[in-house]
C-alpha atoms as a PDB file:
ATOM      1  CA  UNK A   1      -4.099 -17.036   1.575  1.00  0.00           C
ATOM      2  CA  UNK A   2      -6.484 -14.209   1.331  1.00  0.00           C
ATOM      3  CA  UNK A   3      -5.744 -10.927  -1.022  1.00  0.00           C
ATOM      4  CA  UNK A   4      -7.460  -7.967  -1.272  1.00  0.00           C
ATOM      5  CA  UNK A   5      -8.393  -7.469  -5.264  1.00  0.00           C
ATOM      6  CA  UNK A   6      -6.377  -4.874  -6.352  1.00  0.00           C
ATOM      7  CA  UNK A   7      -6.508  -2.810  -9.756  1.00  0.00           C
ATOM      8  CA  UNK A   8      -3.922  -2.558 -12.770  1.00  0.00           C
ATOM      9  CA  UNK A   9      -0.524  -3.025 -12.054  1.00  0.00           C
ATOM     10  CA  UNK A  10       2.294  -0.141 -12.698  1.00  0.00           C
ATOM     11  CA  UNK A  11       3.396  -2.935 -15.601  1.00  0.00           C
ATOM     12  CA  UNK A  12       0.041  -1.619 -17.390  1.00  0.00           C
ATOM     13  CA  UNK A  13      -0.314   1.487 -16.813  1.00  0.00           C
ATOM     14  CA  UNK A  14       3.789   2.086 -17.659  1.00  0.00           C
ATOM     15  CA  UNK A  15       2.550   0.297 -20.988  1.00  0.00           C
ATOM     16  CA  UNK A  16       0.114   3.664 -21.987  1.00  0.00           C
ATOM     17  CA  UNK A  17       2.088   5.743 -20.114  1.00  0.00           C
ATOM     18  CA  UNK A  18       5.428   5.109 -21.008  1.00  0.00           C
ATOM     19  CA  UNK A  19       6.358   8.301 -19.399  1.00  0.00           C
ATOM     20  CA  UNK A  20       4.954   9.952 -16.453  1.00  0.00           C
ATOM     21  CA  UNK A  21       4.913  13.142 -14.810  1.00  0.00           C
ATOM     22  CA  UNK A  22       7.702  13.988 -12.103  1.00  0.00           C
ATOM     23  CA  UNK A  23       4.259  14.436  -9.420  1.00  0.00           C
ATOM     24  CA  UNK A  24       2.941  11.095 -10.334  1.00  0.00           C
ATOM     25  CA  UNK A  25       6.765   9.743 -10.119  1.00  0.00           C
ATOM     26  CA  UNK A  26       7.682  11.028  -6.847  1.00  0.00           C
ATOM     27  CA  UNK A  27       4.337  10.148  -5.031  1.00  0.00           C
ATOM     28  CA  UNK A  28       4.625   6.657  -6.474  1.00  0.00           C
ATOM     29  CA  UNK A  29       8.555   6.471  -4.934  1.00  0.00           C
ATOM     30  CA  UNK A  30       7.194   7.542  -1.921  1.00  0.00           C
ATOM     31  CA  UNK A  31       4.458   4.745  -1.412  1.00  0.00           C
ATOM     32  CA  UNK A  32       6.631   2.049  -2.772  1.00  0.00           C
ATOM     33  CA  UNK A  33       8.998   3.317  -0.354  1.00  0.00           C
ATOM     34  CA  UNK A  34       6.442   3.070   2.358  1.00  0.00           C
ATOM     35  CA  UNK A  35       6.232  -0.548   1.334  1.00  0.00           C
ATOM     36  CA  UNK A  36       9.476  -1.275   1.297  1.00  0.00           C
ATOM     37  CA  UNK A  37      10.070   0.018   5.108  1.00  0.00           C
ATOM     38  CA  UNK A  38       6.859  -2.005   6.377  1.00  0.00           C
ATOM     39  CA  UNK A  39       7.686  -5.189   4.674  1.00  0.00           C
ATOM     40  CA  UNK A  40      11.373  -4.498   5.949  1.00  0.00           C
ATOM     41  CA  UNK A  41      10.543  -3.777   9.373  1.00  0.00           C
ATOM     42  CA  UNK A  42       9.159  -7.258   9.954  1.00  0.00           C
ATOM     43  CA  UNK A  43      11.850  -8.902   9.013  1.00  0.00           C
ATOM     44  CA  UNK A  44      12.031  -9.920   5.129  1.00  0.00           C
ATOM     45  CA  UNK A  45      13.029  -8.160   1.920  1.00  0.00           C
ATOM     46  CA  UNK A  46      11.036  -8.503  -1.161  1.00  0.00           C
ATOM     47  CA  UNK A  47      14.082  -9.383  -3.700  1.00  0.00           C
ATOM     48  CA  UNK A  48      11.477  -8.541  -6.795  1.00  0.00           C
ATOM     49  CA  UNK A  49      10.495  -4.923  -6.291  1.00  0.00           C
ATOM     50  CA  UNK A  50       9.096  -4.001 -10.506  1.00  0.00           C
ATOM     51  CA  UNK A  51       6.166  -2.821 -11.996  1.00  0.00           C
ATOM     52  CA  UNK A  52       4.482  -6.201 -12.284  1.00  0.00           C
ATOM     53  CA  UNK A  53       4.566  -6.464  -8.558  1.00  0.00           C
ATOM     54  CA  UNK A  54       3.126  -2.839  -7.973  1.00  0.00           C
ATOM     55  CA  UNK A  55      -0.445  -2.082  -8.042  1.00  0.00           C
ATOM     56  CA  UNK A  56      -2.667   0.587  -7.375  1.00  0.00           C
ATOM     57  CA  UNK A  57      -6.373   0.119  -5.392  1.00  0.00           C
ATOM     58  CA  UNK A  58      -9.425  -0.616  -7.139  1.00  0.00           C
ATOM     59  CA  UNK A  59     -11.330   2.367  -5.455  1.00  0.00           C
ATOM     60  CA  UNK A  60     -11.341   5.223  -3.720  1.00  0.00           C
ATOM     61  CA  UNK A  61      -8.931   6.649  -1.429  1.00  0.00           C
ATOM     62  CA  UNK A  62      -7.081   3.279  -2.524  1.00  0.00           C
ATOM     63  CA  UNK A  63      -6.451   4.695  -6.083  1.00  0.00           C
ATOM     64  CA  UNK A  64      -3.562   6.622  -4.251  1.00  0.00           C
ATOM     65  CA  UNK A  65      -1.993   3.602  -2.870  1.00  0.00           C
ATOM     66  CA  UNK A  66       0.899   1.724  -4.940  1.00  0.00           C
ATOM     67  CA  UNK A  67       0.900  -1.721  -3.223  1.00  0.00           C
ATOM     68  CA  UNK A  68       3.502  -4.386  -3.372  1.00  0.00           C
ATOM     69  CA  UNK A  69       2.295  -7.799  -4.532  1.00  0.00           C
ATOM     70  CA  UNK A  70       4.152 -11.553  -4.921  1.00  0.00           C
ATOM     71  CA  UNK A  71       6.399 -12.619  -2.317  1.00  0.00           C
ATOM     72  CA  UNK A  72       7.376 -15.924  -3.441  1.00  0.00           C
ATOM     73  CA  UNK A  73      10.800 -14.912  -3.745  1.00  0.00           C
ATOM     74  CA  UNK A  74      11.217 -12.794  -0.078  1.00  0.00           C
ATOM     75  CA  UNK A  75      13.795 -13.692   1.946  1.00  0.00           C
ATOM     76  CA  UNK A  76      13.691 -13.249   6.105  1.00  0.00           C
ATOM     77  CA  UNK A  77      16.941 -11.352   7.030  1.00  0.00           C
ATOM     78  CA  UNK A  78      16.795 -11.793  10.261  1.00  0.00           C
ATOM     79  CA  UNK A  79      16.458 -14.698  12.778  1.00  0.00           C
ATOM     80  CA  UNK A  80      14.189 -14.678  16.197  1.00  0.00           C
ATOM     81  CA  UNK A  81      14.383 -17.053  19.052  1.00  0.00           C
ATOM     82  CA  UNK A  82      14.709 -16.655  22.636  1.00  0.00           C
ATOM     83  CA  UNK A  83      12.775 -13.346  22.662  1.00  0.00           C
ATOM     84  CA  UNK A  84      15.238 -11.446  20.742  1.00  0.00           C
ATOM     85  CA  UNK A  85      15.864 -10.676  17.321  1.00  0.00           C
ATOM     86  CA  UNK A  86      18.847 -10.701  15.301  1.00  0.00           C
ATOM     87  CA  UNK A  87      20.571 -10.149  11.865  1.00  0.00           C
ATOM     88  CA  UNK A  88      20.634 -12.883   9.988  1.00  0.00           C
ATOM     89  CA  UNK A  89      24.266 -13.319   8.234  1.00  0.00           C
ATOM     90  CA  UNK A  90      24.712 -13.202   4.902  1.00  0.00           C
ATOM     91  CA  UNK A  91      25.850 -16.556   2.912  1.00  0.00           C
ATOM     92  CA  UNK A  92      28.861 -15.848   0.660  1.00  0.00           C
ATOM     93  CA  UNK A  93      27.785 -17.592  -2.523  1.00  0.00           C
ATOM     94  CA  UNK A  94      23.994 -17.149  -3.579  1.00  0.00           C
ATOM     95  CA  UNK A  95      21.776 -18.281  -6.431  1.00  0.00           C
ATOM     96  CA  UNK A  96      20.268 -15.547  -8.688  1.00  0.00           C
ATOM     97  CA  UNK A  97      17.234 -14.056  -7.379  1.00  0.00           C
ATOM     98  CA  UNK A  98      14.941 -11.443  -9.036  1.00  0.00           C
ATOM     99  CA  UNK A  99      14.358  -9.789 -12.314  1.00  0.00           C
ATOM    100  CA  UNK A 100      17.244  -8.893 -14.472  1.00  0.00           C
ATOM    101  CA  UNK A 101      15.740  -5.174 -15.499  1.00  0.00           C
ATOM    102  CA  UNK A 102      15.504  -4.250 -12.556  1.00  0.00           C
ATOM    103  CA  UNK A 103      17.287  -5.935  -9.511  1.00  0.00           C
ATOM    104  CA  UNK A 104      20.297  -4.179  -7.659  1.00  0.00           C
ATOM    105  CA  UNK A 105      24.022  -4.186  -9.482  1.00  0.00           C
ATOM    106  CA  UNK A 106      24.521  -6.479  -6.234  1.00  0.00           C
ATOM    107  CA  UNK A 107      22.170  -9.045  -7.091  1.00  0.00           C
ATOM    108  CA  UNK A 108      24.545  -9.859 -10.396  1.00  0.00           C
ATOM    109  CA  UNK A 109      27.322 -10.622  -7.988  1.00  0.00           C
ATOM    110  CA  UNK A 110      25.331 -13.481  -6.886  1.00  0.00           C
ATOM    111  CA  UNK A 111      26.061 -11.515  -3.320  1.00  0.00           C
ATOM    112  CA  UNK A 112      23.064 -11.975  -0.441  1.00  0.00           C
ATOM    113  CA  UNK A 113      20.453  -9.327  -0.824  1.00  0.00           C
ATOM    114  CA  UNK A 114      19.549  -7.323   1.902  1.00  0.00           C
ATOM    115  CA  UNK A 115      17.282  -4.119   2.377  1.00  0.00           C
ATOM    116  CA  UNK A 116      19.571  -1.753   0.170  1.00  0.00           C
ATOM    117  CA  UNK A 117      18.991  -4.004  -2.991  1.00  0.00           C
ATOM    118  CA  UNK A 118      14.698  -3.638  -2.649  1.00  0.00           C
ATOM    119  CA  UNK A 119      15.599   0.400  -2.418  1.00  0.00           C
ATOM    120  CA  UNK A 120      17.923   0.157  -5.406  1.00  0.00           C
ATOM    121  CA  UNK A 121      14.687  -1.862  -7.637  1.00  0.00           C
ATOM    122  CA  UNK A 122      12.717   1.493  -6.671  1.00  0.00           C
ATOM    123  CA  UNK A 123      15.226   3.304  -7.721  1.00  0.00           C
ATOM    124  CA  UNK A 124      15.119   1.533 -11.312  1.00  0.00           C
ATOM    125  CA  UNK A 125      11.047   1.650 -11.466  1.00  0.00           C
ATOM    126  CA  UNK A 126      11.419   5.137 -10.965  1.00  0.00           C
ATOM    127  CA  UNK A 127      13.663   6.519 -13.006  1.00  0.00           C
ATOM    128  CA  UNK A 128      12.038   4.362 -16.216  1.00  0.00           C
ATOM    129  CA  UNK A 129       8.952   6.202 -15.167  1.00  0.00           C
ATOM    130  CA  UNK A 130      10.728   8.929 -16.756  1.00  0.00           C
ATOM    131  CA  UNK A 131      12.382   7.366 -19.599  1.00  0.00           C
ATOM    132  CA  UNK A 132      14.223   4.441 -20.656  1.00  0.00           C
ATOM    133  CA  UNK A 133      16.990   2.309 -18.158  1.00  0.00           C
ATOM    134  CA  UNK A 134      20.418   2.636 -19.361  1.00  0.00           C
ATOM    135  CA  UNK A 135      20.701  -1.092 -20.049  1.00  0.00           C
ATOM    136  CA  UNK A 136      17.510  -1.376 -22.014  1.00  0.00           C
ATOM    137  CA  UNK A 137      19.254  -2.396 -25.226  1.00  0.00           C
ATOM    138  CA  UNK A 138      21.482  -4.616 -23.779  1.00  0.00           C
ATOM    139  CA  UNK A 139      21.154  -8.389 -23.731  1.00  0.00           C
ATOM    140  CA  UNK A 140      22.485 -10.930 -21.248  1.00  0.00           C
ATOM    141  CA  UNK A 141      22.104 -11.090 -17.582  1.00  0.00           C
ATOM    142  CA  UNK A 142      26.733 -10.420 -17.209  1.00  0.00           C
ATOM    143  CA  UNK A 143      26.565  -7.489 -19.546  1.00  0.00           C
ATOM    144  CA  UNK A 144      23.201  -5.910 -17.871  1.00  0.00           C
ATOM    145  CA  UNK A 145      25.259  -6.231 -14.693  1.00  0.00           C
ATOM    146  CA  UNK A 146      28.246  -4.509 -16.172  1.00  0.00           C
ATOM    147  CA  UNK A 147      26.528  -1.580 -17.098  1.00  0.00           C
ATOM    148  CA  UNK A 148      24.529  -1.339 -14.124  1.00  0.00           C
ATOM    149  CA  UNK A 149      28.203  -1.122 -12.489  1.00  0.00           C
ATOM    150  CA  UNK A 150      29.578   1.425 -14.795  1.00  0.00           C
ATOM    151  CA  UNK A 151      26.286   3.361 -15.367  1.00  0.00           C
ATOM    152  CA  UNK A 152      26.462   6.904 -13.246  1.00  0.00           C
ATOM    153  CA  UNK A 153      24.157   8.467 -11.214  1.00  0.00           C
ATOM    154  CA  UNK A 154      24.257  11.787 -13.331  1.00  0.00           C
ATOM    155  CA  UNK A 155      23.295   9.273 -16.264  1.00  0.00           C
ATOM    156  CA  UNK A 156      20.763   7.115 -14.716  1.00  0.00           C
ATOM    157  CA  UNK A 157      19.247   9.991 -13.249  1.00  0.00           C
ATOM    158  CA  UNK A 158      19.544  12.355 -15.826  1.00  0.00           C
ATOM    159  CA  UNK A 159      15.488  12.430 -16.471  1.00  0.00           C
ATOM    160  CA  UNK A 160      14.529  12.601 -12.837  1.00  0.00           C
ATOM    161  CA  UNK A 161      14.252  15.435 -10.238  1.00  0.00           C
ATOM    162  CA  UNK A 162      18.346  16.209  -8.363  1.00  0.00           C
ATOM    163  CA  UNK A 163      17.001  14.829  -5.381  1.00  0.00           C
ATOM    164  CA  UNK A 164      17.113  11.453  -7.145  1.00  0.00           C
ATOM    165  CA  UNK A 165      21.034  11.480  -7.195  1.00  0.00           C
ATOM    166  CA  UNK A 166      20.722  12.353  -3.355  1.00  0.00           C
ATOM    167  CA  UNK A 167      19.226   8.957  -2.760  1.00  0.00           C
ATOM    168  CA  UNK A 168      21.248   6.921  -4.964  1.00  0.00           C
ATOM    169  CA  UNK A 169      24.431   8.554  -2.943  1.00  0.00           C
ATOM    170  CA  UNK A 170      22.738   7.264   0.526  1.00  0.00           C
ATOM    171  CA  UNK A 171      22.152   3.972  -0.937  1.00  0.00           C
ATOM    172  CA  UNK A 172      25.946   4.019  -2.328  1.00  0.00           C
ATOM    173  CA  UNK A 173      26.852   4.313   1.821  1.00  0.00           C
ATOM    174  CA  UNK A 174      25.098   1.377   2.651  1.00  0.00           C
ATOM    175  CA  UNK A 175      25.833  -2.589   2.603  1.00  0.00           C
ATOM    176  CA  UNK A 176      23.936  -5.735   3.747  1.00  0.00           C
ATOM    177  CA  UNK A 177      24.531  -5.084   7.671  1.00  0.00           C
ATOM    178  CA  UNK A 178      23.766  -1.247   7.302  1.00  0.00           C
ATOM    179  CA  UNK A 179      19.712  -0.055   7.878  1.00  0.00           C
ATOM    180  CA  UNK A 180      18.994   2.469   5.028  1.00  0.00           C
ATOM    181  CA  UNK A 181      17.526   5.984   6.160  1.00  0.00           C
ATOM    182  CA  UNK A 182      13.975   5.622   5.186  1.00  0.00           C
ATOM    183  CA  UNK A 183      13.247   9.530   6.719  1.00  0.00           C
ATOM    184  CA  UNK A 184      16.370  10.662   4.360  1.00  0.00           C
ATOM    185  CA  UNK A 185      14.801   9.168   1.536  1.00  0.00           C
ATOM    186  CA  UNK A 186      11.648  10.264   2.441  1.00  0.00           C
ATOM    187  CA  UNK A 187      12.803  13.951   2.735  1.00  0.00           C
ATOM    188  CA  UNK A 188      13.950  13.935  -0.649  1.00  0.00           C
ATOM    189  CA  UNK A 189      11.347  12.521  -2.066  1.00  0.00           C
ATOM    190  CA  UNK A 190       9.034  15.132  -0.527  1.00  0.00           C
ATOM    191  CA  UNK A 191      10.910  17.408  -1.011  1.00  0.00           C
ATOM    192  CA  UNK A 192      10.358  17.260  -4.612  1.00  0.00           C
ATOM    193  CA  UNK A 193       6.873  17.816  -3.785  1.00  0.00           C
ATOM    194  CA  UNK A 194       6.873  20.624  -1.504  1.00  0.00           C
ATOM    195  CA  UNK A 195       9.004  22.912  -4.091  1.00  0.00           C
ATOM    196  CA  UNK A 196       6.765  22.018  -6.830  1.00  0.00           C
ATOM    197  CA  UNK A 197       3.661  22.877  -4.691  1.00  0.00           C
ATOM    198  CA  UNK A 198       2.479  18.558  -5.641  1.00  0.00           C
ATOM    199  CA  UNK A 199      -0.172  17.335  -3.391  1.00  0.00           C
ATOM    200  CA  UNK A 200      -0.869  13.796  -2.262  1.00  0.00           C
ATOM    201  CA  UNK A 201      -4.549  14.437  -3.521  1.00  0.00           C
ATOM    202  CA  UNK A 202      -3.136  15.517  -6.922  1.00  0.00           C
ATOM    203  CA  UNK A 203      -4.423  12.503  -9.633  1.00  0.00           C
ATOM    204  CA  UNK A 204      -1.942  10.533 -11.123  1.00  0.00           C
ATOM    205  CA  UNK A 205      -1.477  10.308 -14.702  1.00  0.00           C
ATOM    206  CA  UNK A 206      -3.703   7.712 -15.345  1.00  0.00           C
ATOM    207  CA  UNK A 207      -6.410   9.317 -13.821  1.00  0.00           C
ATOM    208  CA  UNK A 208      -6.261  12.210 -15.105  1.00  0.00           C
ATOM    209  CA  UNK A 209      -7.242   9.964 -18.072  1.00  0.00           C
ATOM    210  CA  UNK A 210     -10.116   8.620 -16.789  1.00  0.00           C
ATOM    211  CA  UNK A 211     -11.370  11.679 -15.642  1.00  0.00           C
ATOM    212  CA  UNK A 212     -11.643  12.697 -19.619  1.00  0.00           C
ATOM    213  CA  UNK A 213     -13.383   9.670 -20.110  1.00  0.00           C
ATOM    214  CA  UNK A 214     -15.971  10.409 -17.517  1.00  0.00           C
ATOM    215  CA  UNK A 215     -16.256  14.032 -19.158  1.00  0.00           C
ATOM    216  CA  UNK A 216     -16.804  12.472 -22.541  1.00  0.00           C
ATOM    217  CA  UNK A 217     -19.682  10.096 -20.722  1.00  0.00           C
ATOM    218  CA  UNK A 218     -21.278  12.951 -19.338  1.00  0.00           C
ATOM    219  CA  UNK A 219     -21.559  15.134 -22.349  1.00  0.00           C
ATOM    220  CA  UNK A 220     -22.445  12.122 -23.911  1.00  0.00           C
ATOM    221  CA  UNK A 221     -25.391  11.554 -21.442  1.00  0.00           C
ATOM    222  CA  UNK A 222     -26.505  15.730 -21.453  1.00  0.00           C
ATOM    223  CA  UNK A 223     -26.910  15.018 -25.299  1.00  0.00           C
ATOM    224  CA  UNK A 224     -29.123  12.137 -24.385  1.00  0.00           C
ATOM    225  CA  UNK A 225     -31.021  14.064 -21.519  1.00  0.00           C
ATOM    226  CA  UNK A 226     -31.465  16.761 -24.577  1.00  0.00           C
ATOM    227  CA  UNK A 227     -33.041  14.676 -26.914  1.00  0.00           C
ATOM    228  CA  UNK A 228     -35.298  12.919 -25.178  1.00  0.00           C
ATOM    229  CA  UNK A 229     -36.372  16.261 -23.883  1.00  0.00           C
ATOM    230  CA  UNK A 230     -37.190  17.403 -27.412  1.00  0.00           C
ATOM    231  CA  UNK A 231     -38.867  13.810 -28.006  1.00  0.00           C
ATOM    232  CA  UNK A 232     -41.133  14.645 -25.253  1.00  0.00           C
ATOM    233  CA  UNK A 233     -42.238  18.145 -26.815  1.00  0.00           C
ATOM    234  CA  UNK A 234     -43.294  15.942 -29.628  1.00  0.00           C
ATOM    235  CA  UNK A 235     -44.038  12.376 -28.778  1.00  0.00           C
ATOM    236  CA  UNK A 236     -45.670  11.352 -25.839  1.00  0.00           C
ATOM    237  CA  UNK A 237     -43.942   8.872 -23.871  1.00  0.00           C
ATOM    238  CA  UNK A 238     -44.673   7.419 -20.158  1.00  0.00           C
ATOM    239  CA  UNK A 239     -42.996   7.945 -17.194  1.00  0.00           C
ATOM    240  CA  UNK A 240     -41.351   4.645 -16.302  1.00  0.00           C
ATOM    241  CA  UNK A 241     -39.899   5.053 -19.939  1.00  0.00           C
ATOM    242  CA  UNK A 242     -38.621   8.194 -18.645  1.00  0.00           C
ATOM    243  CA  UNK A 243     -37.578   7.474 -15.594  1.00  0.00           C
ATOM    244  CA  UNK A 244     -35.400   4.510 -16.326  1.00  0.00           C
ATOM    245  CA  UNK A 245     -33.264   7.065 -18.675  1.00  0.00           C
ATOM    246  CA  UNK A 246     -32.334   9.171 -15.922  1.00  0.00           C
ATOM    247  CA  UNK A 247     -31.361   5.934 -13.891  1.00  0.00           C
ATOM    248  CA  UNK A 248     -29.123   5.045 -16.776  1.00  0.00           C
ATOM    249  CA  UNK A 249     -27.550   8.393 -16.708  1.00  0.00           C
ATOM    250  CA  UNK A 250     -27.024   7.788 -13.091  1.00  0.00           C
ATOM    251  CA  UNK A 251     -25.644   4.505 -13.105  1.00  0.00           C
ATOM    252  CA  UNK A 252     -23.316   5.425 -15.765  1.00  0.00           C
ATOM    253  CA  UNK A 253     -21.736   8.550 -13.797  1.00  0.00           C
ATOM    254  CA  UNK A 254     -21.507   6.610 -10.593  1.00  0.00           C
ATOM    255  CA  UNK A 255     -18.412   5.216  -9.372  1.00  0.00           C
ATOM    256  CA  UNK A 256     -16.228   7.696 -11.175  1.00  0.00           C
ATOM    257  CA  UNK A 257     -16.314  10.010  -8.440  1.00  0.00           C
ATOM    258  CA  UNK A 258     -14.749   8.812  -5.055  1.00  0.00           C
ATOM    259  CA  UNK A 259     -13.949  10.172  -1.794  1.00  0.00           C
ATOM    260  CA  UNK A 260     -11.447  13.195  -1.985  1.00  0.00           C
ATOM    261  CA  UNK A 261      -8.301  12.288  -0.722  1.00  0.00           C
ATOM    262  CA  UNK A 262      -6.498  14.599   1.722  1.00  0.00           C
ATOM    263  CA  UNK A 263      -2.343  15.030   2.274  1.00  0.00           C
ATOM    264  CA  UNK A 264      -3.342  14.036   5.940  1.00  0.00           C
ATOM    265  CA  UNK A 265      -4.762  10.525   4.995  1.00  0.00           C
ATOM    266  CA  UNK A 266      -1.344   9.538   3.533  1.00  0.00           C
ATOM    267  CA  UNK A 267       2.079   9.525   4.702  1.00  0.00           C
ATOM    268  CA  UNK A 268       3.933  11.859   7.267  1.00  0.00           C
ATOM    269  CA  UNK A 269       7.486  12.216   8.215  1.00  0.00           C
ATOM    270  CA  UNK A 270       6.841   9.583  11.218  1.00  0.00           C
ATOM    271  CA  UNK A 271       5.690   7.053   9.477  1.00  0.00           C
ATOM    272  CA  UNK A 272       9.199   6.603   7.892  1.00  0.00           C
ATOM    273  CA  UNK A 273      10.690   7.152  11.064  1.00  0.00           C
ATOM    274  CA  UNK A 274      10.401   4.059  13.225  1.00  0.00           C
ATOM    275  CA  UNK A 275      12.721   1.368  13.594  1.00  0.00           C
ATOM    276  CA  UNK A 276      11.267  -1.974  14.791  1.00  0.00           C
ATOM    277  CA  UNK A 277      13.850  -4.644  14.514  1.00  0.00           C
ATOM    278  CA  UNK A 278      16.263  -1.924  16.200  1.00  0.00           C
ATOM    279  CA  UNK A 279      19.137  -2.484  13.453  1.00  0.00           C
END
């Protein structure tokens, strides 16, 4: 199997940013939700959505994709044969599957997983992108379960943007058999972004980090450049001497500008929109 070499996971960056802006949070819900619906709509569901498994691109415009890694424990949910396609049923009795942080109140029930339960990890990523889960202090896979159960919305939310409890609500409506509104969620999401005038193109968090760093390196460099210009006035020095240091400078600087990326090379309202198993 061939992967495409990603950069840091969410798991990292979470780790110096323990929490985030509400425009980094919602554009990060919105591509894991992306992912969700793709890996969904050929057939499987992830049963491991969590930081660890999240990662952002290396470069460029990728720096503004979250991307879903490690499917060793995806499940196909629905069966094909004959030229059709159908939903698989659920078994009554299943072993545990997934993280305990973070996996749906469902999972604990030892109940089959099905699309709702990857929508409900997102859910908990999400809101500890804005502060602490609930259940954080709690120890024991039962009593994480209980309180995932009698945790409310208004309380697990209670950090994060109203649309939030909007989605949490759809995904209350839903069961194994039942295909979640990705467009709904999508909506609210957006939403979010629209009223606070949040762009796609807008860094995240941890690049508005780097950027500082990449300030730092050029006033750094300027006070080089400055130098050796006085040096010059004084010493003579050759031009291959000089020459190299502005090469240095260059090399430094480059890389830590990449392609500007535009709302229109991201996600739209259709791409949340189609439905190709057709349940």
């Amino acid at each position: 199997m061939v992967m495409t070499l990603l950069g840091r996971s969410l798991n990292q960056l979470f780790k110096q940013y323990p929490i985030c802006t509400v425009s980094t949070q919602v554009r990060v819900g919105i591509n894991i939700l992306h992912g969700l619906k793709q890996l969904h709509e050929v057939g499987y569901i992830h049963r491991d959505v969590k930081p660890a498994n999240l990662a952002i691109g290396r470069r460029g415009q990728a720096i503004h994709i979250v991307h879903i890694l490690d499917f060793g424990l995806s499940r196909e949910y629905v069966l094909r044969g004959d030229g059709s396609v159908k939903l698989r049923m659920p078994r009554t009795n299943t072993l545990f599957r997934g993280t305990i942080r973070y996996c749906s109140a469902n999972t604990h029930t030892r109940s089959e997983q099905g699309r709702p339960d990857d929508l409900w990890s997102m859910v908990y990523v999400l809101v500890e992108m804005r502060g602490s889960l609930p259940w954080d202090n709690i120890r024991g896979k039962d009593e994480i379960g209980r309180a995932k159960f009698q945790t409310l919305d208004t309380t697990l939310c209670k950090n994060s943007p109203k649309e939030l409890l909007d989605i949490t609500a759809h995904l209350r409506t839903l069961d194994y058999y039942t295909r979640p509104n990705y467009s709904y969620i999508y909506e609210k999401l957006y939403e979010v972004m629209k009223n606070c005038n949040y762009k796609f193109s807008d860094p995240y968090d941890w690049e508005e980090q780097a950027a500082g760093a990449v300030s730092s390196i050029r006033k750094g460099l300027t006070y080089v450049s400055r130098s050796l210009s006085r040096m010059r006035s004084h010493t003579p020095m050759s031009a291959d001497i000089i020459s190299d240091s502005k090469n240095a400078g260059s090399e430094a600087c480059s890389g830590a500008t990449s392609k500007k990326v535009t709302d229109e090379d991201l996600f739209t309202q259709a791409d949340f929109e189609s439905n190709e198993t057709g349940f």
